[in-house]
N, C-alpha and C. Protein backbone atom coordinates (compact mmCIF):
# COMPACT_ATOMS: atom_id res chain seq x y z
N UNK A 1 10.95 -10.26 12.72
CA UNK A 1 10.30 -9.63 13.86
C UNK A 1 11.31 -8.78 14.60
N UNK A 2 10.77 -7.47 15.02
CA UNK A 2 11.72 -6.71 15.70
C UNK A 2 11.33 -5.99 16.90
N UNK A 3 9.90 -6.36 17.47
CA UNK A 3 9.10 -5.94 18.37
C UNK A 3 9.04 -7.00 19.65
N UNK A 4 9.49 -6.51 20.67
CA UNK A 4 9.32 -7.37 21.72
C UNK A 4 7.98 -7.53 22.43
N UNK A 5 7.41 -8.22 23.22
CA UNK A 5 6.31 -8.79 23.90
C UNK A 5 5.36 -7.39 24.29
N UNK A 6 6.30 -6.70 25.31
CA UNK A 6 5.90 -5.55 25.76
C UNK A 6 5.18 -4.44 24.94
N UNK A 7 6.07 -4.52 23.75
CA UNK A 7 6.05 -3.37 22.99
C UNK A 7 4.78 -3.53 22.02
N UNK A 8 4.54 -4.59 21.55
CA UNK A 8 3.58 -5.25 20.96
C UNK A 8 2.21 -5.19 21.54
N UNK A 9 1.88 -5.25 22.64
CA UNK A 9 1.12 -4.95 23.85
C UNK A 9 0.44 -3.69 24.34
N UNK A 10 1.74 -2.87 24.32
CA UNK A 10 1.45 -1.28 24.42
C UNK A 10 0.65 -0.76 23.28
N UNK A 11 1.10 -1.16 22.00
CA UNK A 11 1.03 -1.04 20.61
C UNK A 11 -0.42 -0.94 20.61
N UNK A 12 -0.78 -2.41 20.42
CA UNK A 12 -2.38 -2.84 20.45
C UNK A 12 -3.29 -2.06 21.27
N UNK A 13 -2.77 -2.28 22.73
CA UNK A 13 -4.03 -1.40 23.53
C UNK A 13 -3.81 0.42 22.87
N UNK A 14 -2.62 0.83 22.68
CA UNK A 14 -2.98 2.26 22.29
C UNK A 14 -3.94 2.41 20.63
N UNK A 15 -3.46 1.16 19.94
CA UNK A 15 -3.86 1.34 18.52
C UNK A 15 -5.37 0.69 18.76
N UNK A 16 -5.85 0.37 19.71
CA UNK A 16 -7.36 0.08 19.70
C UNK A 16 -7.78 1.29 20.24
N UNK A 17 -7.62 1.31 21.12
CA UNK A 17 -7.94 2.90 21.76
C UNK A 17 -8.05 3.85 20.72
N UNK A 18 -7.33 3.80 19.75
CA UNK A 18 -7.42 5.15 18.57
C UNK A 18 -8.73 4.97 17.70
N UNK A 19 -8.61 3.52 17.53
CA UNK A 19 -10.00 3.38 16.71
C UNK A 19 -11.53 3.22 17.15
N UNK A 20 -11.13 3.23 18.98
CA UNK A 20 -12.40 3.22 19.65
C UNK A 20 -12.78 4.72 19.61
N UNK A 21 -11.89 5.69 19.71
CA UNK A 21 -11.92 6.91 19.74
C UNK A 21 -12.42 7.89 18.79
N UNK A 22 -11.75 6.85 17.70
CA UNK A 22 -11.97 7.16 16.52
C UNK A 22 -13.93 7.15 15.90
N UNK A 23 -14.42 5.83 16.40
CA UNK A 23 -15.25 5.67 16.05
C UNK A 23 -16.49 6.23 17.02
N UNK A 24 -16.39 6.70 18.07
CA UNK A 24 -17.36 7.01 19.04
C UNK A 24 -17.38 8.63 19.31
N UNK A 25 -16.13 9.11 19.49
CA UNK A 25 -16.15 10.32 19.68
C UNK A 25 -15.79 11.57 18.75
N UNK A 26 -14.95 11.29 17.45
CA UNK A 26 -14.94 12.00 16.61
C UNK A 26 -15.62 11.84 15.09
N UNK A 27 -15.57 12.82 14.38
CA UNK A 27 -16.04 12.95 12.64
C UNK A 27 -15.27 13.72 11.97
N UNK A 28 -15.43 13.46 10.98
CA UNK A 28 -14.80 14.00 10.12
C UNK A 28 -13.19 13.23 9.62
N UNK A 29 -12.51 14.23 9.28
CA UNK A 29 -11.19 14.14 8.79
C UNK A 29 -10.35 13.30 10.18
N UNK A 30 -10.31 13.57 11.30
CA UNK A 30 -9.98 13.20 11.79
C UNK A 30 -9.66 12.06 12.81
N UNK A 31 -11.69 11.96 12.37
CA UNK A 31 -11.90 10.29 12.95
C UNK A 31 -10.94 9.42 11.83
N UNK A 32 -10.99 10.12 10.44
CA UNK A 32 -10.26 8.75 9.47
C UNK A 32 -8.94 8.52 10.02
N UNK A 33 -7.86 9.86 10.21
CA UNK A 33 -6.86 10.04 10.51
C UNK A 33 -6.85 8.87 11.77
N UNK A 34 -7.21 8.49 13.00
CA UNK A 34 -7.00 7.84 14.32
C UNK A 34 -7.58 6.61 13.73
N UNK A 35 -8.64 6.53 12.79
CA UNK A 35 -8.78 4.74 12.29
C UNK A 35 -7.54 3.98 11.82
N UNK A 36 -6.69 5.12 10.66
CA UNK A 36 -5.43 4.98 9.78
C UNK A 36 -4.52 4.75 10.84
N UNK A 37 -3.90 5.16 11.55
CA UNK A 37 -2.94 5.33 12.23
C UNK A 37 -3.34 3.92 14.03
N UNK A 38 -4.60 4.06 14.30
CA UNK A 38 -4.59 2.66 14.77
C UNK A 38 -4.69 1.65 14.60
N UNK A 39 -5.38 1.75 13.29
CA UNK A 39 -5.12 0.03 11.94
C UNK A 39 -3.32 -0.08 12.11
N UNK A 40 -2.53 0.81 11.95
CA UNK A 40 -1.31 0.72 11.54
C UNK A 40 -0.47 -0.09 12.88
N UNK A 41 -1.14 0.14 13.88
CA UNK A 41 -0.33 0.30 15.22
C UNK A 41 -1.00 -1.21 15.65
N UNK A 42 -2.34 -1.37 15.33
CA UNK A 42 -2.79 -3.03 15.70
C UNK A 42 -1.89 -4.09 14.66
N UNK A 43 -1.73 -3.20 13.27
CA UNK A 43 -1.21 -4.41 12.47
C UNK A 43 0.24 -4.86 12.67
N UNK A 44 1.37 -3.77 13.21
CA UNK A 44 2.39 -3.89 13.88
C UNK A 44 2.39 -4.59 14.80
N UNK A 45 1.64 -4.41 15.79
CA UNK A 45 1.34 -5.28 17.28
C UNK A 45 1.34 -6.77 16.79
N UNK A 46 0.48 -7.18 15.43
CA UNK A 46 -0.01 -8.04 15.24
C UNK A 46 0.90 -8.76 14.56
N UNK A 47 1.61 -8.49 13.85
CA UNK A 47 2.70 -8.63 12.95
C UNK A 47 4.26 -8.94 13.97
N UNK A 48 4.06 -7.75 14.56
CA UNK A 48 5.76 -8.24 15.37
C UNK A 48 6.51 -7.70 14.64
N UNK A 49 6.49 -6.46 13.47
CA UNK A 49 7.90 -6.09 13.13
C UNK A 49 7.29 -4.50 12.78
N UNK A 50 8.43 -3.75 12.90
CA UNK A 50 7.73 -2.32 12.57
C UNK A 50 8.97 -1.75 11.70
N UNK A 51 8.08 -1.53 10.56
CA UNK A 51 9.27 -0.93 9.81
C UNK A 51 10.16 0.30 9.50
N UNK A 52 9.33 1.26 10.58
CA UNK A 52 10.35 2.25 10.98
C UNK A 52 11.49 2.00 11.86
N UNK A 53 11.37 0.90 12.69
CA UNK A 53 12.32 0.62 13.49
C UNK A 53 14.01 0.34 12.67
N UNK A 54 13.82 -0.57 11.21
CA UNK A 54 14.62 -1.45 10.30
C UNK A 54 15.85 -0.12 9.91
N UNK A 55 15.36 1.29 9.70
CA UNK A 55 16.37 2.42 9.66
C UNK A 55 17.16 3.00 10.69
N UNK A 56 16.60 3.01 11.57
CA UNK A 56 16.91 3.29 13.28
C UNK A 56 17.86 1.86 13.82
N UNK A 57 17.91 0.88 13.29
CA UNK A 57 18.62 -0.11 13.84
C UNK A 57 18.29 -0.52 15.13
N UNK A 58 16.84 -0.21 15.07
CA UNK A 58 15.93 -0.41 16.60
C UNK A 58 14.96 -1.94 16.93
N UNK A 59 15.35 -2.30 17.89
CA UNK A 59 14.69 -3.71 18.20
C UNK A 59 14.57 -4.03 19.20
N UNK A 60 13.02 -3.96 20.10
CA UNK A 60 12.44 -4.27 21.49
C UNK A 60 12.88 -5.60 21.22
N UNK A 61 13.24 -6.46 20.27
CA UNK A 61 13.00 -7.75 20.77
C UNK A 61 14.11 -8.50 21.81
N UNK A 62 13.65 -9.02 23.02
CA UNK A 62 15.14 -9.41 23.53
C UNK A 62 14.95 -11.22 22.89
C-alpha cells in the first residue's frame, strides 16, 4: 500500500463522480472514457496502492 487515508478518499469521491457523470450526463465515446478512468480511481481508492506512484518513488502513506 502506498496511498494514505486522505488520498484514498479524494480518489473515491472524484472516481465516483466520474462514473456518475459518466452515466447520467454523457454518450458516447466519452461516457466510456470517465466509466474507465473512474473504475480505475475507485479501484485504487479501494486497493490502497497506485501504481503510478511505485516509479515516482511517491507515497501519501504516513
Amino acid at each position: 500500500m502506498n496511498m494514505g487515508k486522505l488520498d484514498r478518499i479524494i480518489r473515491g469521491i472524484i472516481g465516483v463522480a466520474l462514473i456518475v457523470v459518466a452515466l447520467f450526463v454523457l454518450d458516447g465515446a466519452w461516457q466510456i472514457v470517465l466509466i474507465v478512468l473512474g473504475g480505475i480511481m475507485v479501484g485504487t481508492a479501494l486497493s490502497g496502492f497506485c501504481p503510478l506512484y511505485v516509479p515516482f518513488h511517491i507515497s501519501t502513506k504516513k
